[in-house]
Protein backbone atom coordinates (compact mmCIF):
# COMPACT_ATOMS: atom_id res chain seq x y z
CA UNK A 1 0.00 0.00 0.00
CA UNK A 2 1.52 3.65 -0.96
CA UNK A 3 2.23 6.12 1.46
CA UNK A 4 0.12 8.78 1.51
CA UNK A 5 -0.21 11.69 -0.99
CA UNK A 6 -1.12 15.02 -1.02
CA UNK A 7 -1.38 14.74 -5.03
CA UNK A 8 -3.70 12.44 -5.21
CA UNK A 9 -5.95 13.98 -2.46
CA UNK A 10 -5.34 16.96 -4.78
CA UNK A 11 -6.82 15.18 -7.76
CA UNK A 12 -9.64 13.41 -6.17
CA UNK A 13 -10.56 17.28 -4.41
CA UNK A 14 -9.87 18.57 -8.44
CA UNK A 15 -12.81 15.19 -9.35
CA UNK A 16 -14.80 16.56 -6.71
CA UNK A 17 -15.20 19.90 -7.66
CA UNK A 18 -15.76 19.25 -11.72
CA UNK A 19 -18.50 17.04 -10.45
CA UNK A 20 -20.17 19.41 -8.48
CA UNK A 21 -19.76 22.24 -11.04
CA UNK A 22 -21.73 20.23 -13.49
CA UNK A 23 -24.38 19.74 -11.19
CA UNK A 24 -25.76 23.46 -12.33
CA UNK A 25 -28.60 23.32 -9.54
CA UNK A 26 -27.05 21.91 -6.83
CA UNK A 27 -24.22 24.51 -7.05
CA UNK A 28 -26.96 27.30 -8.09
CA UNK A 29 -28.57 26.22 -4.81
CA UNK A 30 -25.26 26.63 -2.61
CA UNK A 31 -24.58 29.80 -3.69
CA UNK A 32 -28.30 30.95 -3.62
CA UNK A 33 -30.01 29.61 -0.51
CA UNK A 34 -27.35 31.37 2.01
CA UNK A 35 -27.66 34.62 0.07
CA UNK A 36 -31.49 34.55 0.34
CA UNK A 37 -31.36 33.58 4.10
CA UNK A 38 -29.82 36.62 4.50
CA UNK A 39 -31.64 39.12 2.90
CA UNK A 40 -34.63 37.75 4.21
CA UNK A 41 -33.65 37.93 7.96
CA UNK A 42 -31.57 40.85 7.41
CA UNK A 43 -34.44 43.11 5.27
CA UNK A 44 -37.99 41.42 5.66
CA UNK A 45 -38.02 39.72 9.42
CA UNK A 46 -39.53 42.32 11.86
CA UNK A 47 -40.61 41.54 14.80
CA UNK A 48 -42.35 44.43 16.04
CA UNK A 49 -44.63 45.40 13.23
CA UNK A 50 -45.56 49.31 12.43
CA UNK A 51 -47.86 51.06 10.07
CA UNK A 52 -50.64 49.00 11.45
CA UNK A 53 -54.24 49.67 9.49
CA UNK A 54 -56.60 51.22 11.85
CA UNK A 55 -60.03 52.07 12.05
CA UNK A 56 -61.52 54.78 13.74
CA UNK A 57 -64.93 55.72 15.03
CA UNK A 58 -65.36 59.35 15.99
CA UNK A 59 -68.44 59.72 17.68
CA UNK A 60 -67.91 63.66 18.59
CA UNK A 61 -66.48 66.52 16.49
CA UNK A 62 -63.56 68.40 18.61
CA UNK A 63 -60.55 69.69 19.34
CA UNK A 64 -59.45 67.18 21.36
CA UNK A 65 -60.96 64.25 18.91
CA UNK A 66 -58.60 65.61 16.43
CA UNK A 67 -55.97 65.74 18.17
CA UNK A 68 -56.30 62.01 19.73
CA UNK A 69 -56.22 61.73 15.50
CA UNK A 70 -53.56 63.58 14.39
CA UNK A 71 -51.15 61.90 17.16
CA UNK A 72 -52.22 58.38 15.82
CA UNK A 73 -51.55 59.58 12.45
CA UNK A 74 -48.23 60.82 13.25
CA UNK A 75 -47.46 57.33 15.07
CA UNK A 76 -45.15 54.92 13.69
CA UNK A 77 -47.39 52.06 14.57
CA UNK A 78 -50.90 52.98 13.43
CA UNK A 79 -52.06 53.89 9.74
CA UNK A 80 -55.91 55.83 9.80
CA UNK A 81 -57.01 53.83 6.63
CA UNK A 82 -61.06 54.09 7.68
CA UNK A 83 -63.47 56.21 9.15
CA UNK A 84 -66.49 54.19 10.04
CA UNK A 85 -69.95 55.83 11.32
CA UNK A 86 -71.27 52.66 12.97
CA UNK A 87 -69.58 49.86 15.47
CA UNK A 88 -71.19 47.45 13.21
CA UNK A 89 -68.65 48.92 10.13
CA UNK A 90 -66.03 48.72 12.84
CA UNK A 91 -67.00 45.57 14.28
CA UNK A 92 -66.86 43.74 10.32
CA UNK A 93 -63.49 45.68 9.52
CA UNK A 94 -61.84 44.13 12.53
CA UNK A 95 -63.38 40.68 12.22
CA UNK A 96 -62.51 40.18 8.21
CA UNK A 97 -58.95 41.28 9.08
CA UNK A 98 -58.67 44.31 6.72
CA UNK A 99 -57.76 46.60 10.10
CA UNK A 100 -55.35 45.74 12.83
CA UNK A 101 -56.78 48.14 15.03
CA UNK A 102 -60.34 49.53 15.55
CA UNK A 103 -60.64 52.60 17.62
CA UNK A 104 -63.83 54.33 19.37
CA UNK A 105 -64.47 57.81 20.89
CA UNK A 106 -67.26 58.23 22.07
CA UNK A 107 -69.78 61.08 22.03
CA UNK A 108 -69.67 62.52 25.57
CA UNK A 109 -65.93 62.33 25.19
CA UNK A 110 -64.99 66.07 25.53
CA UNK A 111 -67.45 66.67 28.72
CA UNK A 112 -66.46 64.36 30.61
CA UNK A 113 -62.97 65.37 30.64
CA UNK A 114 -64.19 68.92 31.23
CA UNK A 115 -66.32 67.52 34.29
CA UNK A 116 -63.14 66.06 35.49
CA UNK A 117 -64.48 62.43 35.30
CA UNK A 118 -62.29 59.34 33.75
CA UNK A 119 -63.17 59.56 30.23
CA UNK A 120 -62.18 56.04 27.68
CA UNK A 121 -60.90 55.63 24.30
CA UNK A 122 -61.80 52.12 23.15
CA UNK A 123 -59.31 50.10 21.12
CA UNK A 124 -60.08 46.87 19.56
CA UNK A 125 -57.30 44.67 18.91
CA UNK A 126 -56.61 41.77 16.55
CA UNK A 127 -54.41 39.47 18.79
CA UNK A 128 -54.52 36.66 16.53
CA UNK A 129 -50.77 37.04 16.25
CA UNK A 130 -49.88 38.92 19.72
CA UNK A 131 -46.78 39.92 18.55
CA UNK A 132 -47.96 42.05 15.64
CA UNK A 133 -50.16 44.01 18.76
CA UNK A 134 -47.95 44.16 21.82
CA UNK A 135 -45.81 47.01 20.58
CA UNK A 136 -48.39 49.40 19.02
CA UNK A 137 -50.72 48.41 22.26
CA UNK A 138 -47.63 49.90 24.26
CA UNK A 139 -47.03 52.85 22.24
CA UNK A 140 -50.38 53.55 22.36
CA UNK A 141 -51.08 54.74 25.92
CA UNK A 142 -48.65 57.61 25.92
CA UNK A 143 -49.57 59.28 22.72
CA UNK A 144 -53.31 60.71 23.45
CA UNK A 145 -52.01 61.83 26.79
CA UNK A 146 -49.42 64.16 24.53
CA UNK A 147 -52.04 65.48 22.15
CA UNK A 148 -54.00 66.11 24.57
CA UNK A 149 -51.86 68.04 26.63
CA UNK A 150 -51.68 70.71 24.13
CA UNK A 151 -55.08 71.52 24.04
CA UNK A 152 -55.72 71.14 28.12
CA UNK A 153 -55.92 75.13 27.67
CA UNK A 154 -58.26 77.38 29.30
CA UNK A 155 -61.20 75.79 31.69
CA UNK A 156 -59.36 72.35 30.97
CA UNK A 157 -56.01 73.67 32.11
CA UNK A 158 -55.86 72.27 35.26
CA UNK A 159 -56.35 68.83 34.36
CA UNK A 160 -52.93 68.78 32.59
CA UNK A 161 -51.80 68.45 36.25
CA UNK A 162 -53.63 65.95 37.45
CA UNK A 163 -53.23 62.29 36.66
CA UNK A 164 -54.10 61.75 32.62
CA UNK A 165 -57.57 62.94 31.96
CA UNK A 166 -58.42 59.79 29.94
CA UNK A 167 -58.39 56.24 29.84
CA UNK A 168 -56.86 54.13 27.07
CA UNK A 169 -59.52 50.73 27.54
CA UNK A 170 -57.67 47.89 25.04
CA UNK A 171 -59.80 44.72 24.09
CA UNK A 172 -58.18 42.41 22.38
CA UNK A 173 -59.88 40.46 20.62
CA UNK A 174 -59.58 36.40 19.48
CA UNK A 175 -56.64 35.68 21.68
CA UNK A 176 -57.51 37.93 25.00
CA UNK A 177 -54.40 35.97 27.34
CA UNK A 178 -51.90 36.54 24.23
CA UNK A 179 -51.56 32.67 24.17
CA UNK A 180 -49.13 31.87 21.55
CA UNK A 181 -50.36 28.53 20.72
CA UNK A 182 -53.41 29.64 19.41
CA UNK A 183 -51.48 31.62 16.55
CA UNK A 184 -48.49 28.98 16.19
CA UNK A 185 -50.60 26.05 16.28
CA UNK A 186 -53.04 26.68 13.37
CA UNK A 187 -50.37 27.61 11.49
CA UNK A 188 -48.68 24.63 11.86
CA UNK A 189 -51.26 22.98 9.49
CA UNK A 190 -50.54 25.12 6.45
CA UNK A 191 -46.09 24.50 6.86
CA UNK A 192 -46.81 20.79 7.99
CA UNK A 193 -49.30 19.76 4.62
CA UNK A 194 -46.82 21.78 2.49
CA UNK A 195 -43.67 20.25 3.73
CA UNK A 196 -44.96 16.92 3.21
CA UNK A 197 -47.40 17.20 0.46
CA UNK A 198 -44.70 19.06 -1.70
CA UNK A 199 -41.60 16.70 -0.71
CA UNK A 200 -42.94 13.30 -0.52
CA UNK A 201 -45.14 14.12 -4.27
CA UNK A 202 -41.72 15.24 -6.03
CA UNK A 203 -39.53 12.32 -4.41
CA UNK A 204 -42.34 9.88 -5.95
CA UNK A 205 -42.34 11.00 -9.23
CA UNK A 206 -38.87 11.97 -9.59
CA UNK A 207 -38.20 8.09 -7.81
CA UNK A 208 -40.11 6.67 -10.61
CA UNK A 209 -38.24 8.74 -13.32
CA UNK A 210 -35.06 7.17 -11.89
CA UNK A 211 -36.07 4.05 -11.84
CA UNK A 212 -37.42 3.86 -15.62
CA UNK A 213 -40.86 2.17 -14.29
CA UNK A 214 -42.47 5.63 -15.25
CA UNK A 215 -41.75 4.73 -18.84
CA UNK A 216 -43.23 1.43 -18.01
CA UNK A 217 -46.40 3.02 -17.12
CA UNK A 218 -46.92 4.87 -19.77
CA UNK A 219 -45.76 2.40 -22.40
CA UNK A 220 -49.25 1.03 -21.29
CA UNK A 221 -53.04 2.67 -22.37
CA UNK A 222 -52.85 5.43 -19.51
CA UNK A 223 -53.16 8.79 -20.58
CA UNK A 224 -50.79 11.28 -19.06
CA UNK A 225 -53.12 12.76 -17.04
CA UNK A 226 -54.83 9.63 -15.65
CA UNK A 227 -51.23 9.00 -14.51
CA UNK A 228 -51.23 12.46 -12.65
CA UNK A 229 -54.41 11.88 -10.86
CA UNK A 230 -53.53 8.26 -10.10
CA UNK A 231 -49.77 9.33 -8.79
CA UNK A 232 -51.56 12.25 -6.40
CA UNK A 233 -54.56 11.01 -5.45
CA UNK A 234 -53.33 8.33 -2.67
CA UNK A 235 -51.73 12.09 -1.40
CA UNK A 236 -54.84 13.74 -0.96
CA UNK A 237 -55.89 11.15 1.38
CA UNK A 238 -52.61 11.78 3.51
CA UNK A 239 -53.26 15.30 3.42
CA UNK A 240 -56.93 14.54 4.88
CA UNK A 241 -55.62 12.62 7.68
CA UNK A 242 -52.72 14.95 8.49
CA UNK A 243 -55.29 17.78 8.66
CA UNK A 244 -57.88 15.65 11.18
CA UNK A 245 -55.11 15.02 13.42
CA UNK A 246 -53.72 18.00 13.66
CA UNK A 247 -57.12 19.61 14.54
CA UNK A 248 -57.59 16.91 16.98
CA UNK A 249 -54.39 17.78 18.82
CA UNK A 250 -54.71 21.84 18.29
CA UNK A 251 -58.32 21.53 20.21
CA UNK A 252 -57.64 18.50 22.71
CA UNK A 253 -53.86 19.33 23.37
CA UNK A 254 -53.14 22.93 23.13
CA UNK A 255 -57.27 24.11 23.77
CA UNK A 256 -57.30 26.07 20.32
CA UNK A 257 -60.89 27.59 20.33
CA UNK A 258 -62.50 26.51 17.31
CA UNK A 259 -65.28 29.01 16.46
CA UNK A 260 -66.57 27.70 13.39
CA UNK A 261 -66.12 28.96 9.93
CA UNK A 262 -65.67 24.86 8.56
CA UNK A 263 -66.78 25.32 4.79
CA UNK A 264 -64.37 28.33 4.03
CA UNK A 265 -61.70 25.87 6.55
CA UNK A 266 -62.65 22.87 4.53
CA UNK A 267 -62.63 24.94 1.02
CA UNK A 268 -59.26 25.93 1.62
CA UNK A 269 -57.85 22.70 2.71
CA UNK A 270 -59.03 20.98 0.05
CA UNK A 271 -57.71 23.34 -2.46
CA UNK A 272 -54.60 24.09 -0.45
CA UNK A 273 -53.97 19.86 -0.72
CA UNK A 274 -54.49 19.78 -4.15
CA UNK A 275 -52.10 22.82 -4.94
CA UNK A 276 -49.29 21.40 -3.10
CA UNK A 277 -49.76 17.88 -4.76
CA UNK A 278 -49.89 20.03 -8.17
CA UNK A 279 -46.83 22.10 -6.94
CA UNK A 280 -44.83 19.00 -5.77
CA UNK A 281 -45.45 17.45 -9.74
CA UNK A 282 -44.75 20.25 -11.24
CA UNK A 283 -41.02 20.21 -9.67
CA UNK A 284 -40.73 16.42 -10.48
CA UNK A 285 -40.82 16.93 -14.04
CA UNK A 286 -38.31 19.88 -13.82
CA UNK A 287 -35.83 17.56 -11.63
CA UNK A 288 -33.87 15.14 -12.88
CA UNK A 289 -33.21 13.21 -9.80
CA UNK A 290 -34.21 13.06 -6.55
CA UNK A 291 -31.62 15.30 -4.52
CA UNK A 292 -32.81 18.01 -6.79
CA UNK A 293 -36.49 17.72 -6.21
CA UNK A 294 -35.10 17.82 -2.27
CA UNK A 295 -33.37 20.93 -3.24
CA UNK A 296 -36.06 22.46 -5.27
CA UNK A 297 -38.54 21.80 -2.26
CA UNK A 298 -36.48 23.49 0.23
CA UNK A 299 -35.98 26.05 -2.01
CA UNK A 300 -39.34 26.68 -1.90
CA UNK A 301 -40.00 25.91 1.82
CA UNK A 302 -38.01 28.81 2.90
CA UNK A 303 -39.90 31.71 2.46
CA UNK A 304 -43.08 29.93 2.49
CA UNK A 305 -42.29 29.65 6.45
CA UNK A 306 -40.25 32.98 6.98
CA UNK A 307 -42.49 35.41 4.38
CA UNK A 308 -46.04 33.87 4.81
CA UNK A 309 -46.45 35.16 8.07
CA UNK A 310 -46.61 32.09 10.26
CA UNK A 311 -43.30 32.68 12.38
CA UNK A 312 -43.05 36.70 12.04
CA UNK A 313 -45.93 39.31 11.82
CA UNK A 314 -46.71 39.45 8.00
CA UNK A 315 -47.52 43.33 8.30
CA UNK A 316 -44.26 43.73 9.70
CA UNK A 317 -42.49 42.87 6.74
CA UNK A 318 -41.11 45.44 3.84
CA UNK A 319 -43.82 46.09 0.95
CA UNK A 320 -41.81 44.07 -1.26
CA UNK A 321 -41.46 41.21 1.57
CA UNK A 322 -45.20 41.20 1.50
CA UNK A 323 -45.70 41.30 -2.46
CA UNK A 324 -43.71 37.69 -2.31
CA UNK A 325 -45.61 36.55 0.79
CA UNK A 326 -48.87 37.60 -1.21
CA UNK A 327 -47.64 35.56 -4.06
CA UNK A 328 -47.07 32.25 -1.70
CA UNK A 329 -50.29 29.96 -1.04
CA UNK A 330 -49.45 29.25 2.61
CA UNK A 331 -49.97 32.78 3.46
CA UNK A 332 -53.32 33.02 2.44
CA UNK A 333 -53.43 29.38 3.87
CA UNK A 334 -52.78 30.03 7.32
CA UNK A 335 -54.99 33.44 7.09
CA UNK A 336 -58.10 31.21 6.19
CA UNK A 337 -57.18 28.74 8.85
CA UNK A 338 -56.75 30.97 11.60
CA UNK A 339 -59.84 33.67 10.71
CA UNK A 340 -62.01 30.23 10.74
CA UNK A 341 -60.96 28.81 14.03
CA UNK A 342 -59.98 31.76 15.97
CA UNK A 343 -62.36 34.44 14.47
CA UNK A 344 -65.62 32.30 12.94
CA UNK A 345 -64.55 33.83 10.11
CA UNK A 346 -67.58 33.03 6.75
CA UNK A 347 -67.22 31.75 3.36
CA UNK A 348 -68.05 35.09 2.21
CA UNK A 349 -65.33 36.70 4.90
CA UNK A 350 -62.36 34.95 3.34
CA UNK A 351 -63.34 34.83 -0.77
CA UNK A 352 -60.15 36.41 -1.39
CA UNK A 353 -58.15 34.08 0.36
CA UNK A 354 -59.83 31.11 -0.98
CA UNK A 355 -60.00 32.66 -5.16
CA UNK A 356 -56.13 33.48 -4.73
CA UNK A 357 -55.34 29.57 -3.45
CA UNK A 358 -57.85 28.63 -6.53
CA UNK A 359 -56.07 30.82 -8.90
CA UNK A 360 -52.64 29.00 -7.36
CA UNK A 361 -54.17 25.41 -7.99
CA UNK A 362 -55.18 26.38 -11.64
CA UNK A 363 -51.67 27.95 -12.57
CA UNK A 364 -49.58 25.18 -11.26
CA UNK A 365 -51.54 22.29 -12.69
CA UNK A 366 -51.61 23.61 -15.72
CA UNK A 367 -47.48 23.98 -15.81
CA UNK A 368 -47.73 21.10 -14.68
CA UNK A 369 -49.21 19.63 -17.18
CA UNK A 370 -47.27 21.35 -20.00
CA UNK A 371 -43.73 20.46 -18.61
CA UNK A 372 -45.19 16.77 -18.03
CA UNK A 373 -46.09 16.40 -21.63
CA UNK A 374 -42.64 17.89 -22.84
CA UNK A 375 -40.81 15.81 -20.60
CA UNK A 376 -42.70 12.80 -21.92
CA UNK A 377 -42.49 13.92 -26.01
C-alpha cells in the first residue's frame, strides 16, 4: 500500500469539484439559498410590526378628537385607513382582518374630561398574532395623553396636572391571554401539509423517473393525465388525515378555540392539498433526480415559512417582503385557517383568500401539465 499523498488527495478534491460544477442546480442552490437567508432575515423579518391599518370611530367633532387623531396619524405604529360611522362597520373591519386596530371615541368624550371624570378611548385589537399588537398596544397609551396636553388650555387647564384625563380601555380580541399557541398552532397545518405534500409528491415522481418504471407506465393505455391523478390522489388522502389530526391535537392538546367557519376551513384545505400535490409534480418533471427535487422543495420551503407570516408578523415585513408573501399559497393558507378557528370567520369573509389559493391550484396544474407532456415527447 503507498504512502500517503497530497497529489492524489489533490486530484480526487480537483474530481470533486468538476462534479459538483456540473451539477448546475445543486451549485446554483449553494450559492443561492445562504444569500437569500440573509436578505430575508436581514431586510424582511420584523418583529415588532408598524404602520398597522386602523379604524376609527369618531363619535364627537372636537378639538381634542382631532388631536387624539392627528397623534395616531403621526405614530409609527398605526395607519388611519377608515373612518367608520357605525360599530357594526367597525366591528366587520376588525373581524374580516382588513384593520389591525379599531378605535372608538365616544360622544360625551370632551365633557367628561371637562367635568373632570375618567373619560375612555376604546381600542379593539386583533391578537390573533400577539406579537404584531404588543408594541403598538404599548405605544399607544402615551400618545393621546401628549395630544391632549396641548389643548388642556383654558377651563381644561388644570387637568394637565392631574393624573391623565383619559383612559386608554384595550380589548383584544380572538386571543384575550396573548396565548401563543393559538397563533403557532393553526399555522402549523398550512407549513406541515406543504412540507410533506410538496416533498414526498416530487420524491415519488422523480423516484419513478429514476427508476425507468415511469416509462413502463406509460408504455401502457394510460393517458398522461390519468397518470397524474392516479400518482396524487393516494396524497390527498394523507393530506386529509394529516389535517384531522392536527385539529384533533390543536383543540384536545393545546385548547385552540374553534369558532366555526368549517366550509371556508374545509374549502381551503381541500384546495390548499391539491395545490401542493400540483406544486410537488410540477417540480418532479423539472428535476432530474431526486436530490434536486429535495433541493427544489427546500428552495421553496423557505420563504413559504419565513415570508407567509406564520413565524413573524406578515404586516411587519417590507412592501416588497409582503408582495412575495402575497404571491405564496401558505400565506393566504394560514390566514383562512386561523380567521375560521380563531375568528368564525364566513365563506363570504375569506373569498379572497380562498379565489387566490384557486387561482394558485389552476396555474400550477396547468405547468404542470405542460412540462409533463414535454418531458414525456
Amino acid at each position: 500500500m503507498s504512502g500517503f499523498s497530497g497529489l492524489r488527495i489533490l486530484a480526487v478534491m480537483a474530481k470533486e469539484f468538476k462534479q459538483l460544477t456540473r451539477d448546475r442546480l445543486t451549485y446554483a442552490m449553494m450559492l443561492l439559498i445562504p444569500v437569500v437567508q440573509l436578505l430575508l432575515f436581514g431586510y424582511a423579518i420584523n418583529s415588532e410590526p408598524r404602520h398597522l391599518p386602523t379604524a376609527v370611530l369618531v363619535q364627537e367633532d372636537s378639538r381634542l378628537s382631532r388631536s387624539i387623531l392627528a397623534s395616531l396619524k403621526n405614530s409609527a405604529y398605526f395607519d388611519l385607513e377608515k373612518v367608520v360611522r357605525s360599530p357594526g362597520e367597525l366591528d366587520e373591519l376588525i373581524r374580516s382582518g382588513q384593520v389591525q386596530f379599531a378605535l372608538t371615541i365616544p360622544g360625551d368624550f370632551t365633557r367628561r374630561v371637562a367635568r373632570g371624570d375618567r373619560a375612555q378611548i376604546l381600542v379593539e385589537a386583533d391578537a390573533t398574532d400577539p406579537s404584531a399588537t404588543g408594541g403598538a398596544v404599548a405605544a399607544l397609551a402615551g400618545l393621546p395623553k401628549q395630544a391632549l396636553a396641548e389643548d388642556l388650555k383654558g377651563a381644561l387647564a388644570p387637568r394637565s396636572a392631574a393624573a391623565p384625563p383619559f383612559e386608554v380601555v384595550v380589548h383584544a380580541r380572538y386571543n384575550p391571554e396573548a396565548i401563543t399557541q393559538y397563533n403557532i398552532v393553526p399555522g402549523l397545518l398550512g407549513v406541515i401539509l406543504s412540507i410533506t405534500l410538496v416533498i414526498m409528491t416530487a420524491l415519488s415522481v422523480t423516484r419513478e423517473t429514476e427508476r425507468g418504471t415511469m416509462e413502463s407506465l406509460l408504455a401502457t393505455p394510460v393517458e398522461p393525465i390519468e397518470v397524474m391523478i392516479g400518482k396524487l390522489a393516494p396524497y390527498v388522502l394523507v393530506g386529509l388525515t394529516q389535517t384531522a389530526i392536527i385539529l384533533l391535537l390543536a383543540r384536545f392538546l393545546f385548547h385552540v378555540p374553534m369558532q366555526g367557519g368549517w366550509t371556508g376551513l374545509f374549502a381551503g384545505v381541500a384546495l390548499f392539498i391539491v395545490g401542493s400535490l400540483a406544486l410537488g409534480f410540477l417540480i418532479s418533471t423539472v428535476a432530474r433526480s431526486q436530490l434536486q427535487a429535495m433541493q427544489m422543495s427546500f428552495f421553496y420551503m423557505l420563504p413559504s415559512i419565513l415570508l407567509s407570516g406564520f413565524m413573524f408578523p406578515f404586516r411587519g415585513m417590507p412592501a416588497w417582503a409582503q408582495f412575495i408573501g402575497q404571491v405564496i399559497p401558505v400565506t393566504h393558507f394560514l390566514r383562512v385557517v386561523r380567521g375560521s378557528l380563531l375568528k368564525g370567520q364566513s365563506l363570504a369573509d375569506q373569498w379572497r383568500e380562498l379565489a387566490a389559493l384557486l387561482a394558485f391550484v389552476c396555474i400550477v396544474t396547468a405547468l404542470a401539465m405542460i412540462r409533463y407532456r414535454r418531458t414525456l415527447d
